[in-house]
Protein backbone atom coordinates (compact mmCIF):
# COMPACT_ATOMS: atom_id res chain seq x y z
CA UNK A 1 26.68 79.51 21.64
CA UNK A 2 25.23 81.38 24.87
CA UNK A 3 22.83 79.97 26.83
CA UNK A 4 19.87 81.67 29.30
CA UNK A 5 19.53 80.44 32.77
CA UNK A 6 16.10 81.11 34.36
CA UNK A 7 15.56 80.14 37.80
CA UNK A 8 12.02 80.75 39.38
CA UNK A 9 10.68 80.24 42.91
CA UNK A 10 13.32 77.61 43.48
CA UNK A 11 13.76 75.83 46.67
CA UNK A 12 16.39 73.42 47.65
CA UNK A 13 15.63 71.17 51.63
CA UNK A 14 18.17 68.58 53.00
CA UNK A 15 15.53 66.71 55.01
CA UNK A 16 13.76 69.50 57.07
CA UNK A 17 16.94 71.99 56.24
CA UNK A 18 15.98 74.82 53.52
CA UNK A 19 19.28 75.47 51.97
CA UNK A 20 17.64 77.48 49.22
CA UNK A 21 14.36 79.47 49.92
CA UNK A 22 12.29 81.04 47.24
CA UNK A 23 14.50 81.83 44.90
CA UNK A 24 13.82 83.59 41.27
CA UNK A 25 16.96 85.30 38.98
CA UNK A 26 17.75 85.22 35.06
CA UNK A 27 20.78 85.48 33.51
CA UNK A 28 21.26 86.02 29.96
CA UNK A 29 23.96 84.12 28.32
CA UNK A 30 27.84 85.84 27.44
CA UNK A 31 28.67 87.30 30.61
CA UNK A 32 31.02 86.86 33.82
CA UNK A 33 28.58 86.70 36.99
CA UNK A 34 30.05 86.84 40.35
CA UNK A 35 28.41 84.72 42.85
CA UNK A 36 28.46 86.11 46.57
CA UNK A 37 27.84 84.89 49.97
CA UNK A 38 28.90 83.79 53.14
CA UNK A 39 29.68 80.18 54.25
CA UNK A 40 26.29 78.45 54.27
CA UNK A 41 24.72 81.03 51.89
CA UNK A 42 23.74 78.57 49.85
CA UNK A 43 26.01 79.10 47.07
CA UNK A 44 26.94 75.84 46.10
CA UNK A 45 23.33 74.07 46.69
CA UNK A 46 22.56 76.45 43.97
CA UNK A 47 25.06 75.94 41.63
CA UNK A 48 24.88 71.85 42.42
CA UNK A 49 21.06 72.21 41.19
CA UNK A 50 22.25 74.62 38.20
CA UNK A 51 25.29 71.71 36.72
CA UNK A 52 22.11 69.02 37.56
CA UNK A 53 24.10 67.35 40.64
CA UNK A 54 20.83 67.80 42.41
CA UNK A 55 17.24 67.91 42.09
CA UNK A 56 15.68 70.93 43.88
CA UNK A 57 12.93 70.26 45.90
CA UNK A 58 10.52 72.49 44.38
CA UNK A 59 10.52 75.53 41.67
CA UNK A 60 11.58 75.49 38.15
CA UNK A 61 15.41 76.05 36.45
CA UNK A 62 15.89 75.98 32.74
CA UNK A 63 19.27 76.01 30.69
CA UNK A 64 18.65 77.58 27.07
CA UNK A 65 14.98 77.13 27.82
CA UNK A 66 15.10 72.84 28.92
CA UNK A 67 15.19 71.40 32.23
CA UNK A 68 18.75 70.53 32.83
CA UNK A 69 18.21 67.67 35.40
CA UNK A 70 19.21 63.84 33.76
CA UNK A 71 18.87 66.00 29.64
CA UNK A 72 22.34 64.77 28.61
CA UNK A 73 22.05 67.67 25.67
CA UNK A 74 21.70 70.55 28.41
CA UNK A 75 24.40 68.52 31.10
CA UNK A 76 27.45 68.27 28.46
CA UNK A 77 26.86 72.18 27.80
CA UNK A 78 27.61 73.03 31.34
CA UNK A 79 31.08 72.51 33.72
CA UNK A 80 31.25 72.77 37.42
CA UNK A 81 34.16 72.85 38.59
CA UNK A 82 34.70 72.68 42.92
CA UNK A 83 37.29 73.84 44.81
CA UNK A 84 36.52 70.42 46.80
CA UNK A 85 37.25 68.51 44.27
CA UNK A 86 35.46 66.01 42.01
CA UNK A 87 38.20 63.52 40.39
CA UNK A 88 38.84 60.53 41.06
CA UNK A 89 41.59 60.45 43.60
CA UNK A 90 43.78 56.89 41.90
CA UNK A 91 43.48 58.19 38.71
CA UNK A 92 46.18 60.41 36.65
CA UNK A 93 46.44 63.61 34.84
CA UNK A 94 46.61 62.26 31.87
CA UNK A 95 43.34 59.90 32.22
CA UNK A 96 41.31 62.88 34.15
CA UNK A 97 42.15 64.85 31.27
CA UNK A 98 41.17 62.10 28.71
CA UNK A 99 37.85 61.63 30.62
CA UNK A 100 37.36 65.49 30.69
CA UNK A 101 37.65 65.67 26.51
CA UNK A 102 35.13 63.01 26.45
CA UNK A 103 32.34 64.53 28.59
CA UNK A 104 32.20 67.85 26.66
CA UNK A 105 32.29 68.67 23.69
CA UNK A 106 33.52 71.53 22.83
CA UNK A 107 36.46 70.60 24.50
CA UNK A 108 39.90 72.28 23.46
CA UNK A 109 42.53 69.75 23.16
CA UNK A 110 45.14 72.88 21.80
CA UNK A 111 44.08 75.26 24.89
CA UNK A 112 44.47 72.18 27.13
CA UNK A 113 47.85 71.61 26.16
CA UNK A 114 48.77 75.31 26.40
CA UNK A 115 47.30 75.29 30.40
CA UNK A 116 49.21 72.12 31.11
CA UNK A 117 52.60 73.65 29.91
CA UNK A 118 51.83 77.21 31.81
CA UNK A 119 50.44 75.23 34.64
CA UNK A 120 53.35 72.37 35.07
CA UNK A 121 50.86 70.09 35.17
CA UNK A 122 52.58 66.19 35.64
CA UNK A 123 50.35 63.83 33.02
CA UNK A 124 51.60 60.90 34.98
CA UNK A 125 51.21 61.39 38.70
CA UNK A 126 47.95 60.36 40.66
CA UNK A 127 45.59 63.05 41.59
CA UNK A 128 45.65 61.94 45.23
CA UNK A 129 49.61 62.93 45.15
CA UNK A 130 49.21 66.45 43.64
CA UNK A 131 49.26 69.58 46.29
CA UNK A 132 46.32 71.64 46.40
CA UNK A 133 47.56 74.05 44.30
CA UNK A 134 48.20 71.65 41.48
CA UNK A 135 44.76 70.14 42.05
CA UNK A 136 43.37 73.76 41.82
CA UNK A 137 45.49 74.21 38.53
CA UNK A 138 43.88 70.77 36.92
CA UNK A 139 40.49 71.65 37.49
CA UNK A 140 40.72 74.88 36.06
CA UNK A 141 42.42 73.93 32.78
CA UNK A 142 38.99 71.12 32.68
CA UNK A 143 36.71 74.26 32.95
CA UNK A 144 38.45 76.30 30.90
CA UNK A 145 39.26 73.79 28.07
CA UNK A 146 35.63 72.34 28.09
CA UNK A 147 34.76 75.56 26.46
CA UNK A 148 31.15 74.86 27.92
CA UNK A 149 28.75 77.79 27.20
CA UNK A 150 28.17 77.41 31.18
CA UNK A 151 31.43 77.10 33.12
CA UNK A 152 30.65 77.42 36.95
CA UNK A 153 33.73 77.49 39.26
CA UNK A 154 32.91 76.91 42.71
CA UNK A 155 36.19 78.36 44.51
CA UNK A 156 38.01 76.12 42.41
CA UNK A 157 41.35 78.26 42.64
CA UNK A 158 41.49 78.82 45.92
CA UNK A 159 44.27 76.37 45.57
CA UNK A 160 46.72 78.24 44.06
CA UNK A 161 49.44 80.78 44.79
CA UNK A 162 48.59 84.71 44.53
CA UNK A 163 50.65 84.89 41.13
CA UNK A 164 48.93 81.71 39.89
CA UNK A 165 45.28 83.15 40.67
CA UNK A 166 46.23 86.60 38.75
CA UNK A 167 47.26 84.24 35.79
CA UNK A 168 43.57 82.31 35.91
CA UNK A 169 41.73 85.67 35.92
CA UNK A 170 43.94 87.32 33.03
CA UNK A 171 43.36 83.86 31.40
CA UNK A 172 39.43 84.35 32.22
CA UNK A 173 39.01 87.65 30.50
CA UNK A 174 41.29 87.08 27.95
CA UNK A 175 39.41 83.62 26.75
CA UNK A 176 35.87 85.52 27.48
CA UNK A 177 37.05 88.39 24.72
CA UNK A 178 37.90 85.94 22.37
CA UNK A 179 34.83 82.99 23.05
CA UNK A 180 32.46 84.91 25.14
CA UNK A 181 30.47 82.15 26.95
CA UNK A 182 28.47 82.24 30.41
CA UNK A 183 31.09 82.16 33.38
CA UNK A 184 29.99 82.01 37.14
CA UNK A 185 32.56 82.46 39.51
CA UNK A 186 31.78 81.68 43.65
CA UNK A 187 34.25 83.57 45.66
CA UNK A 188 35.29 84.65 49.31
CA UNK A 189 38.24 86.86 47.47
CA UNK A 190 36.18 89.78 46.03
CA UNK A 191 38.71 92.27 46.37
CA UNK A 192 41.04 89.90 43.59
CA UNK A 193 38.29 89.21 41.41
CA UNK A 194 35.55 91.27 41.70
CA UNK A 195 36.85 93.55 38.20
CA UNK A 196 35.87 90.62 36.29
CA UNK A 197 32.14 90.73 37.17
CA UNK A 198 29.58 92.21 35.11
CA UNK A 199 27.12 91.00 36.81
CA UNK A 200 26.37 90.41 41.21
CA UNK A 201 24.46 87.93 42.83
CA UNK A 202 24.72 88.09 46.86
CA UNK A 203 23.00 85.12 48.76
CA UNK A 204 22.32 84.95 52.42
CA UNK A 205 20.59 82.47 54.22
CA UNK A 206 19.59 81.06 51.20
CA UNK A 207 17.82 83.71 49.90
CA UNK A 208 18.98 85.96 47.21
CA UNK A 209 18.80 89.50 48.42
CA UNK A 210 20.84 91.31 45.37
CA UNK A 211 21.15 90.83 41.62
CA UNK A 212 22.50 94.00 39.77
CA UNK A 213 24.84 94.84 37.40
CA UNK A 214 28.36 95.45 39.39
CA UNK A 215 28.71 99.75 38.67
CA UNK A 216 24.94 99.72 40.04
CA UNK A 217 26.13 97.96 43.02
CA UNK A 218 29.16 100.05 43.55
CA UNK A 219 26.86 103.11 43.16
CA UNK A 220 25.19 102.25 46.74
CA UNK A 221 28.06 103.50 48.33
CA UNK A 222 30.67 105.75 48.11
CA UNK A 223 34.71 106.86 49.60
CA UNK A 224 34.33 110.69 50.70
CA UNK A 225 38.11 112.09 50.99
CA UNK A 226 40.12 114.80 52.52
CA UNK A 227 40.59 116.99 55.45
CA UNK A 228 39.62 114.86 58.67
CA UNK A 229 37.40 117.31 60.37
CA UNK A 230 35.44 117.88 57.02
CA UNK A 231 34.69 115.03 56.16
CA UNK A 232 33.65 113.74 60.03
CA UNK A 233 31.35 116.48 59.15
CA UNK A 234 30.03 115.79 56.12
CA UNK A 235 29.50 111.58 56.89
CA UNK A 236 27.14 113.04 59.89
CA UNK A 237 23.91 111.24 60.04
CA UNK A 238 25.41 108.49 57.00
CA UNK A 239 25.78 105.12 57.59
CA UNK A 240 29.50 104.30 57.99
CA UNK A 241 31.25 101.45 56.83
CA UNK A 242 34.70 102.04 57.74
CA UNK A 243 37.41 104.54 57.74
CA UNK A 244 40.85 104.75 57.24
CA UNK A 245 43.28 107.43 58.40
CA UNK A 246 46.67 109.23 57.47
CA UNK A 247 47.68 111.64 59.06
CA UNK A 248 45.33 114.77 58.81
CA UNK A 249 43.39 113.50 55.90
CA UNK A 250 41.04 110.63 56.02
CA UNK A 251 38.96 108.29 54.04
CA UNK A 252 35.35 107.25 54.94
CA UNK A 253 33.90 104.74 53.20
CA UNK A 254 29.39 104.72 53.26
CA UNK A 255 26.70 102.77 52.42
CA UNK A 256 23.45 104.16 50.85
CA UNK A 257 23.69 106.68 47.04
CA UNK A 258 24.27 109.96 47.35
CA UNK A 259 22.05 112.53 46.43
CA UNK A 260 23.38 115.71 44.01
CA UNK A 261 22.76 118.09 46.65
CA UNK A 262 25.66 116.12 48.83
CA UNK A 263 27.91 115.70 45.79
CA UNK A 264 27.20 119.38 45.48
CA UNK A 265 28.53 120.18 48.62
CA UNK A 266 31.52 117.54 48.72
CA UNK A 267 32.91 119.25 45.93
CA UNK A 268 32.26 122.31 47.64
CA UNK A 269 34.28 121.19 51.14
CA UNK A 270 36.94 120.49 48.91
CA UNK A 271 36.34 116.51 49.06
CA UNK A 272 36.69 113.44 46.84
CA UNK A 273 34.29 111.06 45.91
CA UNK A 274 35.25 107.97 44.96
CA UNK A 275 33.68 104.14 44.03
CA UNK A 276 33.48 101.60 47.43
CA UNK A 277 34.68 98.41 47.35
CA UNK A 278 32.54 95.66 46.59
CA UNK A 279 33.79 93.87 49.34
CA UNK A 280 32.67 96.12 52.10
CA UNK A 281 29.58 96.40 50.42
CA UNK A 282 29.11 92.88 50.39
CA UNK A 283 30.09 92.64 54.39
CA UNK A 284 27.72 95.23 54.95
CA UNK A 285 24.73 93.79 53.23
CA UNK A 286 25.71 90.19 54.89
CA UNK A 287 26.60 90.94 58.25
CA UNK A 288 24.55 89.38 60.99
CA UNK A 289 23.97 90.94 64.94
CA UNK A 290 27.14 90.74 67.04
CA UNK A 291 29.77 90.89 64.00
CA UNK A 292 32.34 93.66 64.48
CA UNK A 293 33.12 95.78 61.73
């Protein structure tokens, strides 16, 4: 079961504060979106109106074509998941977990029990005693044992260990190739789990300024490589996002698609081309007056 999510002219105020301005995006259902954006981007407002903890203030969102606000049919088909948690603190494992299988479902007891064993999980202590990064491992074995056609995490791993986060984004695609559903992950760590997105969505100051699939986003820039002094040349007049050296050879990386006439002649100065990063291009595309690059 996928689901569409249409947003349209959507607007989101805390009292005089517009958190979300304007905003209009659809996503079709079975695919891994990445959600992008500084702190106070307006990331989570969004997503809090898209799992129906708020009401926006004006505009129109729809969940396989209902309203999802207070429609218990459309709310038990989606999972948000927040990094800042949303359990309640004197309560155990076990009895989160219980609650969890009885809020959706689709929920997995089998795949539960395999992410408790790989995740250590103790059933019997209190959530307020877990560390973060067992906190981080409960919610995601709720989001990805709901098996909701719309699981949202919200930095909900952030939590965890390095090795630990690798495991949840194996355990991402792996579950996607074998139950594709709608994931949409919020992240600061695009470098670690920006492969997984086939889709970007880049917020800033609650507006969304980008929504393209991610090789059409890495296609607005581009690494030019090889001998310093030719490639100073060739990034003349380009706008520069950073550059890395080693001894006589250096890497440029710059914003904006190149045309075949400068492929042409990279290949000719004896250059390489190669994809930019996703996270530069994001820092580039968010980056306000004063910030150094």
């Amino acid at each position: 079961m996928t689901l569409t999510i249409e947003v349209k002219d959507l607007q989101l105020r805390y009292g005089s504060f517009a958190a979300i301005k304007d905003m209009s995006f659809k996503l079709e259902g079975g695919k891994i979106y990445g959600l992008l954006g500084r702190n106070g981007s307006g990331k989570t407002s969004l997503l809090s109106v898209l799992a129906s903890f708020r009401e926006q203030s004006n505009g129109t969102v729809t969940i396989g074509g209902e309203v999802p606000f207070e429609n218990a049919r459309i709310m038990e088909q989606v999972c948000f998941i927040q990094e800042s948690g949303f359990m309640a603190e004197s309560s155990n494992v076990r009895d989160v977990l219980k609650l969890a299988a009885s809020c959706w479902p689709n929920w997995d007891a089998e795949y539960a029990k395999r992410l408790i064993t790989q995740y250590d999980l103790p059933m019997k202590k209190s959530v307020s005693s877990l560390s973060r990064g067992m906190k981080s491992a409960l919610g995601v074995t709720i989001g990805m044992a709901s098996r909701a056609p719309v699981t949202i995490f919200d930095e909900a791993y952030l939590g965890m260990d390095a090795p630990s986060r690798y495991a949840f984004y194996d355990e991402i695609l792996n579950d996607y190739m074998e139950t594709p559903r709608t994931f949409i992950l919020s992240t600061h760590l695009i470098e670690e789990v920006g492969s997984l997105f086939e889709e970007v969505l880049i917020l800033d100051q609650g507006r969304l300024i980008m929504h393209e699939e991610t090789e059409a986003v890495r296609a607005r820039g581009a690494a030019i490589t090889g001998a310093s002094e030719a490639v100073d040349r060739f990034v003349e007049g380009l706008t520069v996002l950073g550059e890395k050296k080693l001894g006589k050879t250096k890497s440029v990386t710059v914003f904006g698609e190149l045309t075949e006439e400068l492929r042409k002649r990279a290949l000719a100065e004896g250059l390489e081309l190669g994809p930019v990063s996703l996270q530069d291009l994001f820092v580039h595309m968010t980056k306000k007056r004063g910030d150094e690059q």
